[in-house]
Each structure stands twice: as structure tokens, then as C-alpha cells.
Protein backbone atom coordinates (compact mmCIF):
# COMPACT_ATOMS: atom_id res chain seq x y z
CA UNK A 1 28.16 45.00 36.00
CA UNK A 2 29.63 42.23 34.62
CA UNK A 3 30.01 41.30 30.56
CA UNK A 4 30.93 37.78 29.55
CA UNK A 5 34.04 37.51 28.09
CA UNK A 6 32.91 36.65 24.47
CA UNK A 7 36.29 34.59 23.22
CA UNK A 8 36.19 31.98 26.24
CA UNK A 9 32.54 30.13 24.05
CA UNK A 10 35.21 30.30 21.14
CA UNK A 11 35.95 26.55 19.95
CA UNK A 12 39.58 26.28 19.45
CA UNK A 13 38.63 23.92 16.97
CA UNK A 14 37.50 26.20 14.11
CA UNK A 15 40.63 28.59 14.50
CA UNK A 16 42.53 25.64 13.00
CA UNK A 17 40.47 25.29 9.73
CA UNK A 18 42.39 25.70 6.59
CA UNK A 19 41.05 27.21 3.84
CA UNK A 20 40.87 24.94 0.94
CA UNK A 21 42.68 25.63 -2.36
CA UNK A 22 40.05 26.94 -5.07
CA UNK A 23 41.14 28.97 -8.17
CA UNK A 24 39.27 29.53 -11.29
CA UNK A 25 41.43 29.87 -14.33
CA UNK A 26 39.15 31.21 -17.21
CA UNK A 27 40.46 32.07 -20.72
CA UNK A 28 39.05 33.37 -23.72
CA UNK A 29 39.59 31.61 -27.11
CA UNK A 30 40.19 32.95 -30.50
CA UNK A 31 35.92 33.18 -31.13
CA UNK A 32 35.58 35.30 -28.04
CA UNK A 33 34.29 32.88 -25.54
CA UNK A 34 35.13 32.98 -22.02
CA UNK A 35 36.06 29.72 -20.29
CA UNK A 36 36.38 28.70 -16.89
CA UNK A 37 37.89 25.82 -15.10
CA UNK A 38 37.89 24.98 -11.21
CA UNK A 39 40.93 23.61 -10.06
CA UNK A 40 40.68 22.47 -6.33
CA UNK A 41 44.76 21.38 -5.87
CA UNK A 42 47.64 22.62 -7.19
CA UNK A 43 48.24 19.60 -9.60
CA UNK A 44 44.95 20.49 -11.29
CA UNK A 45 45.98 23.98 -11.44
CA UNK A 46 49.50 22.81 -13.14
CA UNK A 47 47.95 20.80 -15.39
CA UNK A 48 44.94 23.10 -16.75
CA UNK A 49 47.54 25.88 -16.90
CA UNK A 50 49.52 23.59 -19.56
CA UNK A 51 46.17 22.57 -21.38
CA UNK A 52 45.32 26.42 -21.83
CA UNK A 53 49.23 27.12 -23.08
CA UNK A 54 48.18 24.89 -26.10
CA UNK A 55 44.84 27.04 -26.93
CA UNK A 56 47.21 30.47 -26.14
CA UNK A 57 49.98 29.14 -28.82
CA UNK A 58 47.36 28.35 -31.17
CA UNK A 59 45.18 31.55 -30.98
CA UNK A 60 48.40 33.37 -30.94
CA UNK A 61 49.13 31.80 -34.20
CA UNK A 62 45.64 31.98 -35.38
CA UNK A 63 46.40 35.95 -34.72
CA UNK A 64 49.35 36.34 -36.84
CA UNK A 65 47.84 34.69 -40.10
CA UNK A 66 44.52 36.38 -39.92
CA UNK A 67 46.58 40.27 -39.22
CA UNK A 68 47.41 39.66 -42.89
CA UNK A 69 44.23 39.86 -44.31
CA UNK A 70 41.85 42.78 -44.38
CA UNK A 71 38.75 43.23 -42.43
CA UNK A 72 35.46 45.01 -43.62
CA UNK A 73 32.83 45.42 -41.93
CA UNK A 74 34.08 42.58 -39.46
CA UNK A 75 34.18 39.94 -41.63
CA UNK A 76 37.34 38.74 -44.24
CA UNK A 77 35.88 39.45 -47.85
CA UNK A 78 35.17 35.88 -49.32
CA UNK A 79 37.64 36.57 -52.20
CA UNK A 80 39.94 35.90 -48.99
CA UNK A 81 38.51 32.91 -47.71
CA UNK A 82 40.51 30.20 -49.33
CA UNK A 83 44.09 31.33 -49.23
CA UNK A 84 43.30 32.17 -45.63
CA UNK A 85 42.15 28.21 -44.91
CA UNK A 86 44.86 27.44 -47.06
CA UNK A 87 47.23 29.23 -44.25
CA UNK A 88 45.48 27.71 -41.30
CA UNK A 89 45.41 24.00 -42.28
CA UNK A 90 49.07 24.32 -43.45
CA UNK A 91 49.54 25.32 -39.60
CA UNK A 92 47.26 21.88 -38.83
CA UNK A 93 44.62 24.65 -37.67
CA UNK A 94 41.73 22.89 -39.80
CA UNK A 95 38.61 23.09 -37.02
CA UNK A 96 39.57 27.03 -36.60
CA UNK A 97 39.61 27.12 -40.22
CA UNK A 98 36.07 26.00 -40.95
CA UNK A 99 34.54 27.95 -37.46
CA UNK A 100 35.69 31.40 -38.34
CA UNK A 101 35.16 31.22 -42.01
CA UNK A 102 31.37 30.10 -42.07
């Protein structure tokens, strides 16, 4: 009995495909939200990777000013609330300032 050799109905063709360059970068902001960008070369990659240092510096500064402060029951107390935008707008932090203090 005779078997067909399986790999001669092989098209050479598709052993030469090259697997195109995807990677997801995803970070998560100061607020807790998760974000997720596609880059599909490695210029794209580069260049989201420097756009996400900026939100990493500032959330690592955000970080630093709020560890001052004291938490209760997850919130700042609101006797806190303007020396701590006072802190983030003197870093040029305004947006973050009004978002986490509403």
C-alpha cells in the first residue's frame, strides 16, 4: 500500500510568508484606565513608546504630590483640595487637577 507523500502538494510559496510586525502597547493612566495602541512598524512602535513616556513622567509626578496628602475612605478630604490643585497646576498639571478632584 502506498500513502501519498503529503509535503510534495505543499506550495513553496507560503513557506516564505513573513509574519507582519503587530504589537499592542497598552498603558494605564493616573485615573485607572487601560489604553491600547496598535503599532504595525517599528517607527510607530518608537514613536507611541515616546508619546506614553510623557503620560509615565506625568503620572509619576502626579504620584509624588498626591503621596503627601491623606486618603479616607478613597477620596482626599476637601479641606485638601485646594493646596493639592495648587501643587498640580504649579507642575502645569491643570486638566489632572480638575479630573481627580471633582
Amino acid at each position: 500500500m502506498h500513502q501519498e507523500n503529503p509535503i510534495l502538494n505543499f506550495a513553496a510559496s507560503k513557506m516564505n510568508n513573513n509574519v507582519r510586525f503587530n504589537v499592542t502597547v497598552q498603558y494605564i493612566d493616573v485615573s485607572g484606565y487601560s489604553h491600547s495602541i496598535v503599532c504595525k512598524s517599528r517607527k510607530a512602535l518608537k514613536n507611541a513608546s515616546e508619546f506614553l513616556s510623557i503620560f509615565k513622567h506625568e503620572s509619576k509626578t502626579v504620584k509624588q504630590i498626591l503621596q503627601e496628602y491623606p486618603v479616607k475612605l478613597g477620596k482626599f478630604p476637601k479641606k485638601f483640595h485646594n493646596d493639592i490643585k495648587k501643587d498640580l497646576e504649579a507642575k502645569g498639571l491643570i486638566s489632572v487637577a480638575n479630573y481627580l478632584l471633582m
